[in-house]
N, C-alpha and C. Protein backbone atom coordinates (compact mmCIF):
# COMPACT_ATOMS: atom_id res chain seq x y z
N UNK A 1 247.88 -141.58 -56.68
CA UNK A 1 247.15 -141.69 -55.43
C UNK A 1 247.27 -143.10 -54.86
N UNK A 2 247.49 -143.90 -55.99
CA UNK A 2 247.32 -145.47 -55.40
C UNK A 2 248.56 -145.84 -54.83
N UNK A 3 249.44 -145.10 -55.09
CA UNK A 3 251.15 -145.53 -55.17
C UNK A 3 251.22 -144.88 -53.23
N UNK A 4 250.67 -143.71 -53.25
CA UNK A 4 251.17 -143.09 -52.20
C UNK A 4 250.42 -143.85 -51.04
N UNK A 5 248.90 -144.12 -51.17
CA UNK A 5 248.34 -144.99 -50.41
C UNK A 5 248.80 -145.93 -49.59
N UNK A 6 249.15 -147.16 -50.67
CA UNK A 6 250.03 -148.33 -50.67
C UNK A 6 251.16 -147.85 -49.71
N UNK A 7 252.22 -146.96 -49.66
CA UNK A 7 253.25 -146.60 -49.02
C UNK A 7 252.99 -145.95 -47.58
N UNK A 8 252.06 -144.96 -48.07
CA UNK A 8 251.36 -144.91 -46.57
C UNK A 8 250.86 -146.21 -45.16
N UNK A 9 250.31 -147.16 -45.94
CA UNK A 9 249.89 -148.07 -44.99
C UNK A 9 251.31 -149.21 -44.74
N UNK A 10 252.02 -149.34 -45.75
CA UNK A 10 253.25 -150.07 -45.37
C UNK A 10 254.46 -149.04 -44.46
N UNK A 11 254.10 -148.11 -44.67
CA UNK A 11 255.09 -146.89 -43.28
C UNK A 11 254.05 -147.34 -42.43
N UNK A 12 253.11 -147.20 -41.92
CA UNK A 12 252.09 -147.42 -40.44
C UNK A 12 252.25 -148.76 -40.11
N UNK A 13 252.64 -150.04 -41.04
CA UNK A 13 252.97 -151.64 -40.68
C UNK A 13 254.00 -151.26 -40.07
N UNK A 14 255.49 -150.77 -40.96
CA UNK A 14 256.83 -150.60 -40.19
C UNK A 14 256.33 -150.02 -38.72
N UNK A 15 255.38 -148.71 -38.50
CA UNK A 15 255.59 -147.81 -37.14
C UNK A 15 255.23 -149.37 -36.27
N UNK A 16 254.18 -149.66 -36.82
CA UNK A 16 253.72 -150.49 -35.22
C UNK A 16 254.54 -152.17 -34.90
N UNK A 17 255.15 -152.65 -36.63
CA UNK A 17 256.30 -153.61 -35.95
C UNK A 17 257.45 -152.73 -35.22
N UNK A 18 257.87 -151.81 -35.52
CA UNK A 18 258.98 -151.15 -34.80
C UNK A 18 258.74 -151.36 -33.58
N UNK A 19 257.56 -150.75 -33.19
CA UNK A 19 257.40 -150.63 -31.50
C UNK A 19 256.88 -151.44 -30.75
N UNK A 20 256.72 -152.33 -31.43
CA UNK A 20 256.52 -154.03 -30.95
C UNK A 20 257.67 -154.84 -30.85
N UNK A 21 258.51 -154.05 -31.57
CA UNK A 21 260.22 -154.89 -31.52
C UNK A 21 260.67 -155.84 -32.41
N UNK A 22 259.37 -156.22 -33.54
CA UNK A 22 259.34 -157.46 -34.71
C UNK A 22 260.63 -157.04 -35.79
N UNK A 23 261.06 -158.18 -36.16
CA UNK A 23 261.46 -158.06 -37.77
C UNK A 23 260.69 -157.94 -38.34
N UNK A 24 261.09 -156.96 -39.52
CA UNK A 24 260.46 -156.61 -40.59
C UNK A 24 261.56 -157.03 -41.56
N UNK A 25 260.84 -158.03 -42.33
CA UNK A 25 261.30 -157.95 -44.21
C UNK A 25 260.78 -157.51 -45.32
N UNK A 26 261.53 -156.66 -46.21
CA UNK A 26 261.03 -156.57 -47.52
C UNK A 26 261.87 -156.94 -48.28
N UNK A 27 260.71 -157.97 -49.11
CA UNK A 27 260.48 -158.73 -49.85
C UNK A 27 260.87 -158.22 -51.40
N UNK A 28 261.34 -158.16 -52.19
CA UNK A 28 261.99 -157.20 -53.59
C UNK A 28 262.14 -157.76 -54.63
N UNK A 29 260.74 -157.96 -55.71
CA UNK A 29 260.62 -158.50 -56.69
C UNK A 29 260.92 -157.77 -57.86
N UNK A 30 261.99 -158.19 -58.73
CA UNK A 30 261.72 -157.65 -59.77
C UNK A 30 261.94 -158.91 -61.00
N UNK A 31 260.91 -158.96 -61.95
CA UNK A 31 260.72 -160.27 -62.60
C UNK A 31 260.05 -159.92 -64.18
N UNK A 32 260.62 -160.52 -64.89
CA UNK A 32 260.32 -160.41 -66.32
C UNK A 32 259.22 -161.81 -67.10
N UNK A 33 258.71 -161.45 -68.02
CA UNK A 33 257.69 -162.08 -68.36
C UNK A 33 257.78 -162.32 -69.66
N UNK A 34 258.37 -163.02 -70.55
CA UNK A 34 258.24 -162.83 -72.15
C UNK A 34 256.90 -163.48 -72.32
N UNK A 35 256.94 -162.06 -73.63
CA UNK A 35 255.71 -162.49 -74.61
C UNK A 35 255.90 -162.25 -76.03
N UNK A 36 256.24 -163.32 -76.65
CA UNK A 36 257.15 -163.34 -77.61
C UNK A 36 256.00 -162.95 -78.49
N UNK A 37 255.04 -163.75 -78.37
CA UNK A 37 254.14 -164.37 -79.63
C UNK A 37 253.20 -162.95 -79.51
N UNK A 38 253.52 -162.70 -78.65
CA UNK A 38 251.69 -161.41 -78.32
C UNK A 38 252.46 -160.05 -78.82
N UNK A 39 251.97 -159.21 -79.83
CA UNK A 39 252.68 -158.08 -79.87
C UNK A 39 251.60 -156.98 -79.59
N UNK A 40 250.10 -157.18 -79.00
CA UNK A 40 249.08 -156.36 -79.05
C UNK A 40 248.21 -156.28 -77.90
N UNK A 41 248.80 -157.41 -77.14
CA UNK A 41 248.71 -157.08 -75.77
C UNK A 41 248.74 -155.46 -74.80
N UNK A 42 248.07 -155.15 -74.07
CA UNK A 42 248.10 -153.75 -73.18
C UNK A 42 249.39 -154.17 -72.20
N UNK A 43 249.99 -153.25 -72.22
CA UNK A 43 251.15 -152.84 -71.15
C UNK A 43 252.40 -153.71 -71.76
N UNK A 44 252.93 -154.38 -72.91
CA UNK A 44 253.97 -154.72 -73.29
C UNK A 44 254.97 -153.68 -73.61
N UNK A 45 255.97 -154.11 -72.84
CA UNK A 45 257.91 -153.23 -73.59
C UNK A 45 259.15 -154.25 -73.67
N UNK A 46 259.55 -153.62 -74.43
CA UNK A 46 260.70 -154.86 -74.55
C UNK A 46 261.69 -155.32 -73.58
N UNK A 47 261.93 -155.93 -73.35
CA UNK A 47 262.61 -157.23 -72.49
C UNK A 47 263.45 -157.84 -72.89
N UNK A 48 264.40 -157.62 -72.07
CA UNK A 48 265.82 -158.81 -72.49
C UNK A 48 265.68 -160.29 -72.25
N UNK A 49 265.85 -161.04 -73.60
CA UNK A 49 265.29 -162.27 -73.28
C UNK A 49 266.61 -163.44 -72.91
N UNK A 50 265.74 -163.71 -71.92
CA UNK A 50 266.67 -164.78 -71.13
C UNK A 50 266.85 -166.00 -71.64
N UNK A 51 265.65 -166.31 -72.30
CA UNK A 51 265.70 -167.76 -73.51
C UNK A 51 267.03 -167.63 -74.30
N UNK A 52 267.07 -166.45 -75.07
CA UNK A 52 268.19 -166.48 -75.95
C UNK A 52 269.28 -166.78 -75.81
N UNK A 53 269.71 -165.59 -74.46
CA UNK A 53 270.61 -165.70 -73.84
C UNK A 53 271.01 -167.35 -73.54
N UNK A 54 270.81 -168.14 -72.74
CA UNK A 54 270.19 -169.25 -73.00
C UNK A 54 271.02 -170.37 -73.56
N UNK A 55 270.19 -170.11 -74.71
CA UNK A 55 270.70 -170.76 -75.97
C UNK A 55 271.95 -170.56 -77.11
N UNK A 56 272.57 -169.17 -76.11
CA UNK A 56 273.54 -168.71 -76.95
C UNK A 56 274.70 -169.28 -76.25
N UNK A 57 274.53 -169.82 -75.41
CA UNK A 57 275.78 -170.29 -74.53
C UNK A 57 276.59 -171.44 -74.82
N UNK A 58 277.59 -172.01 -74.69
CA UNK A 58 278.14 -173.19 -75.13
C UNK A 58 277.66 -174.15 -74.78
N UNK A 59 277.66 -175.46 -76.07
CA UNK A 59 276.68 -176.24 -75.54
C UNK A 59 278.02 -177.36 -74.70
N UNK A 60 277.04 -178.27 -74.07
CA UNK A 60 278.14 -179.62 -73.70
C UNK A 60 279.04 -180.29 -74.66
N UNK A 61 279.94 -180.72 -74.36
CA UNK A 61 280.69 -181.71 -75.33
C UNK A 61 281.38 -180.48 -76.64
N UNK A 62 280.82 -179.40 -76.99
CA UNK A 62 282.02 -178.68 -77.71
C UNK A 62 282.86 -177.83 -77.25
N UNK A 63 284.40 -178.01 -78.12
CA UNK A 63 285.41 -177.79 -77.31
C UNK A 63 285.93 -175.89 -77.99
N UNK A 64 284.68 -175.10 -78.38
CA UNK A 64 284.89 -174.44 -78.65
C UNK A 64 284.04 -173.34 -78.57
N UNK A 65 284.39 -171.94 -78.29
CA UNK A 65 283.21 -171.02 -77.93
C UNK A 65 282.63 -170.01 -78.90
N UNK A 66 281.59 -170.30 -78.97
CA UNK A 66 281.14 -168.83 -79.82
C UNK A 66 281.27 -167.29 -79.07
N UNK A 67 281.11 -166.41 -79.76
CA UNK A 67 281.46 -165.41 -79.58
C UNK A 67 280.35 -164.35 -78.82
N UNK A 68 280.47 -163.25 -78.10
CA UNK A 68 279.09 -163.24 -77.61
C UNK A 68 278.47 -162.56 -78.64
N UNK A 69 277.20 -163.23 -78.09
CA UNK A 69 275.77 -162.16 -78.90
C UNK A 69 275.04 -161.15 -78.96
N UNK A 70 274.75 -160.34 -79.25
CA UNK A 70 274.59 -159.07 -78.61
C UNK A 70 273.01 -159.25 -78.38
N UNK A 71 272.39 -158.63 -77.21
CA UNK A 71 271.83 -158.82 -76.78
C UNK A 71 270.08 -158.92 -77.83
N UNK A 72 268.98 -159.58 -77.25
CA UNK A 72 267.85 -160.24 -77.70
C UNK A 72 266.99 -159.71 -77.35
N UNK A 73 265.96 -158.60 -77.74
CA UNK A 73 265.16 -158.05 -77.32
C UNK A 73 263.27 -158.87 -77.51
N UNK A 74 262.76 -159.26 -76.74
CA UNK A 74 261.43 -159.34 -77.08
C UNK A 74 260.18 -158.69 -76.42
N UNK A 75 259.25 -158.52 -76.83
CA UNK A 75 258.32 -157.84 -76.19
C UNK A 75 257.67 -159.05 -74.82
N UNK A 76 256.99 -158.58 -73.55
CA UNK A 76 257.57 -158.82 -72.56
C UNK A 76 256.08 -158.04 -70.99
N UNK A 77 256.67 -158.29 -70.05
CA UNK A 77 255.83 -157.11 -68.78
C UNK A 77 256.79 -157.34 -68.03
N UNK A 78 257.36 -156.57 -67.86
CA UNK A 78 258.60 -156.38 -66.34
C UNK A 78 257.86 -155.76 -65.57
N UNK A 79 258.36 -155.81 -64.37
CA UNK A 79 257.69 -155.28 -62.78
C UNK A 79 258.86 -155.02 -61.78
N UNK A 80 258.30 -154.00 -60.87
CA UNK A 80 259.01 -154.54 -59.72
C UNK A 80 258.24 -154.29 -58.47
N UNK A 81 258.25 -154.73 -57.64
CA UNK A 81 257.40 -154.60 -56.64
C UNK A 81 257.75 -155.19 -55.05
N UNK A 82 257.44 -154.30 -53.48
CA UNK A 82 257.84 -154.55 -53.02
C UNK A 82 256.89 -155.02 -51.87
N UNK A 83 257.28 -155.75 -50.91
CA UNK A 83 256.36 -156.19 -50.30
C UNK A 83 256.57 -156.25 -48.62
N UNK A 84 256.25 -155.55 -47.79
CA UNK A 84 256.75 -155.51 -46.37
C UNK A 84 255.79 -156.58 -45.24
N UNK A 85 256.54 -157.92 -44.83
CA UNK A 85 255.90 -158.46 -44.03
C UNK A 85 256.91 -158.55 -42.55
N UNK A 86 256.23 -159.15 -41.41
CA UNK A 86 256.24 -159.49 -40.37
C UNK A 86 256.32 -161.09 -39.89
N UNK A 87 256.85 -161.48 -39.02
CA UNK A 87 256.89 -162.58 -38.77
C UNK A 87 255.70 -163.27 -38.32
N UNK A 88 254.90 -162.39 -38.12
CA UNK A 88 253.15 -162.69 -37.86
C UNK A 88 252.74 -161.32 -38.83
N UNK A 89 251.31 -162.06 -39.05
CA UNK A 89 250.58 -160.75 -39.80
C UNK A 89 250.49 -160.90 -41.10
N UNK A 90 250.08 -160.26 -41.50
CA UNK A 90 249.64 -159.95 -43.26
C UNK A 90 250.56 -159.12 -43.88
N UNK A 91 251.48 -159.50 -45.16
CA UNK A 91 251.74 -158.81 -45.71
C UNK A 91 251.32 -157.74 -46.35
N UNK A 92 252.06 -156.55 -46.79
CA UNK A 92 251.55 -155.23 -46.89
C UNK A 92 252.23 -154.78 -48.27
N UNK A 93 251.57 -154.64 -49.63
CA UNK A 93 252.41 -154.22 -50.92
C UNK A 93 252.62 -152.83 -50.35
N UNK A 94 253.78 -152.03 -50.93
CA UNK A 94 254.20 -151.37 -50.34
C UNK A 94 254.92 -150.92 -51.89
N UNK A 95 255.13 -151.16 -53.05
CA UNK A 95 255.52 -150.72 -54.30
C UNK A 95 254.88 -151.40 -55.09
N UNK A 96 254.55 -151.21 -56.15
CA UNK A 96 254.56 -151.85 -57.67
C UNK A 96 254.31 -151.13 -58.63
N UNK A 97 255.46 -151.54 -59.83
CA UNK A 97 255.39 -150.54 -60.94
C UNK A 97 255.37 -151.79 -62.58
């Protein structure tokens, strides 16, 4: 109900910038959160960690590469969420999961 809401009132922002003639942008977050240390936290799933990744890379000054790593999983809150504003006005969430 909350999802459709949200989408409902960001379609009625688009109708009335449309016919006002405004740009409209949406805004398109999608962003990861490690939580390495917390395994008991509400709403954690695992996450590809970007630290690792990171650190797995060649460092400066050696003239030689390691091999890749296969990927680093940690527990984590990913999202994505979208956001429809106007060049005037209040932004309007319009997704989030």
């Amino acid at each position: 109900m909350i999802d459709r809401y949200l989408l409902e009132k960001a379609d009625e922002e688009v109708q009335k910038l449309k016919e006002q003639g405004k740009r409209i942008l949406c805004i398109w977050d999608g962003s990861v959160l490690e939580k390495a240390e917390s395994e008991k936290l509400e709403g954690l799933c695992p996450v590809l960690s970007s630290k690792a990744v990171r650190r797995g890379r060649t460092k400066r000054g050696f003239v030689f590469h390691w091999p890749a790593l296969r990927p680093v999983w940690v527990m984590g809150m990913q999202w994505t969420a979208s956001v429809l504003v106007g060049m005037q006005g209040l932004p309007h969430l319009a997704l989030s999961r």
